[in-house]
Protein backbone atom coordinates (compact mmCIF):
# COMPACT_ATOMS: atom_id res chain seq x y z
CA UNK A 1 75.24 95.87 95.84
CA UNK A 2 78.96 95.09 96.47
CA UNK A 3 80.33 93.60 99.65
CA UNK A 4 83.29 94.71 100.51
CA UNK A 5 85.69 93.16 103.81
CA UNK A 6 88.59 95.38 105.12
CA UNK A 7 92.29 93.45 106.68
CA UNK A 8 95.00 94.63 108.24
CA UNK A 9 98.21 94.55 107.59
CA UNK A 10 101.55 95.47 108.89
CA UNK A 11 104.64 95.67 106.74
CA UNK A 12 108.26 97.49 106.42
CA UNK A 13 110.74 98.77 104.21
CA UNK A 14 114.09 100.04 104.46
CA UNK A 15 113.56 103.13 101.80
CA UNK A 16 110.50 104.26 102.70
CA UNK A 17 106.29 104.62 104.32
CA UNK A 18 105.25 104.59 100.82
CA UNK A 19 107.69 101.79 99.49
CA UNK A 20 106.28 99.96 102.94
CA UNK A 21 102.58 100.75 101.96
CA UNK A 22 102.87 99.31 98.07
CA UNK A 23 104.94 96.45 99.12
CA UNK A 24 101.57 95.61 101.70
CA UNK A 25 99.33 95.95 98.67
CA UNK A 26 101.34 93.98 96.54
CA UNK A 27 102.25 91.15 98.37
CA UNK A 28 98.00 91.15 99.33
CA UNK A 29 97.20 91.17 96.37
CA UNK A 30 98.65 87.57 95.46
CA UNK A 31 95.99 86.16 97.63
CA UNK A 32 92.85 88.82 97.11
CA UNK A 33 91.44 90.26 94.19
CA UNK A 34 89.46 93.49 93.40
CA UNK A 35 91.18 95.61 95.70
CA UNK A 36 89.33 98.66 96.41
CA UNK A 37 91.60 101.13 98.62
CA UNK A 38 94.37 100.94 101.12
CA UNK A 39 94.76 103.39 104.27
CA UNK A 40 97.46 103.79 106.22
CA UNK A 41 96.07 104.25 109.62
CA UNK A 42 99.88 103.88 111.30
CA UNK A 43 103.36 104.91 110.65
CA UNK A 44 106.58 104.06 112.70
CA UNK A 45 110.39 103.49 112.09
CA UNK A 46 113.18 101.82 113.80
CA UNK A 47 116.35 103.89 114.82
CA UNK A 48 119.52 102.86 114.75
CA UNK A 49 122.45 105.11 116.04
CA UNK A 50 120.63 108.17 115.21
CA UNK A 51 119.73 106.69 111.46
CA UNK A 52 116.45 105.70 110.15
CA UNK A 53 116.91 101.53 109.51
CA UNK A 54 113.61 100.79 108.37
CA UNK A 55 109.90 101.75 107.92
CA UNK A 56 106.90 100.60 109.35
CA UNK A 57 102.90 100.98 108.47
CA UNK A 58 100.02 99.72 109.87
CA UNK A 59 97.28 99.48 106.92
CA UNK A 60 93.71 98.82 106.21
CA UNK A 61 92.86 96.97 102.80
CA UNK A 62 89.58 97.24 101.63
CA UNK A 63 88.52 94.45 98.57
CA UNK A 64 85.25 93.08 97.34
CA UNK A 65 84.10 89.75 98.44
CA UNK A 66 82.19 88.16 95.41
């Protein structure tokens, strides 16, 4: 039986929800191993004059604990 512990994480990007997503699992991933799934339970961006500047997601990370 696996254990399995889920974190949170918030992170941006200036291209992109998806570029901000990876960039969340990669820079967990120095610290955790056997990541199982991410989900990205929030999505925002910051405007600036009428231009997206940057992208935002709130994410769950889901990894075994051994």
């Amino acid at each position: 039986m696996a254990v399995l512990k889920v974190i949170e994480i918030l992170a941006n990007s200036d291209k992109s929800w998806e570029d901000a997503t990876r960039k969340a699992v990669k820079h967990a991933s120095k610290s955790l191993k056997n990541i199982r799934s991410v989900y990205v339970q929030d999505q925002s961006a910051s405007v600036n004059d009428n231009e997206i500047t940057e992208f935002r997601v709130n994410v769950k990370i889901t990894f075994e604990v051994n």
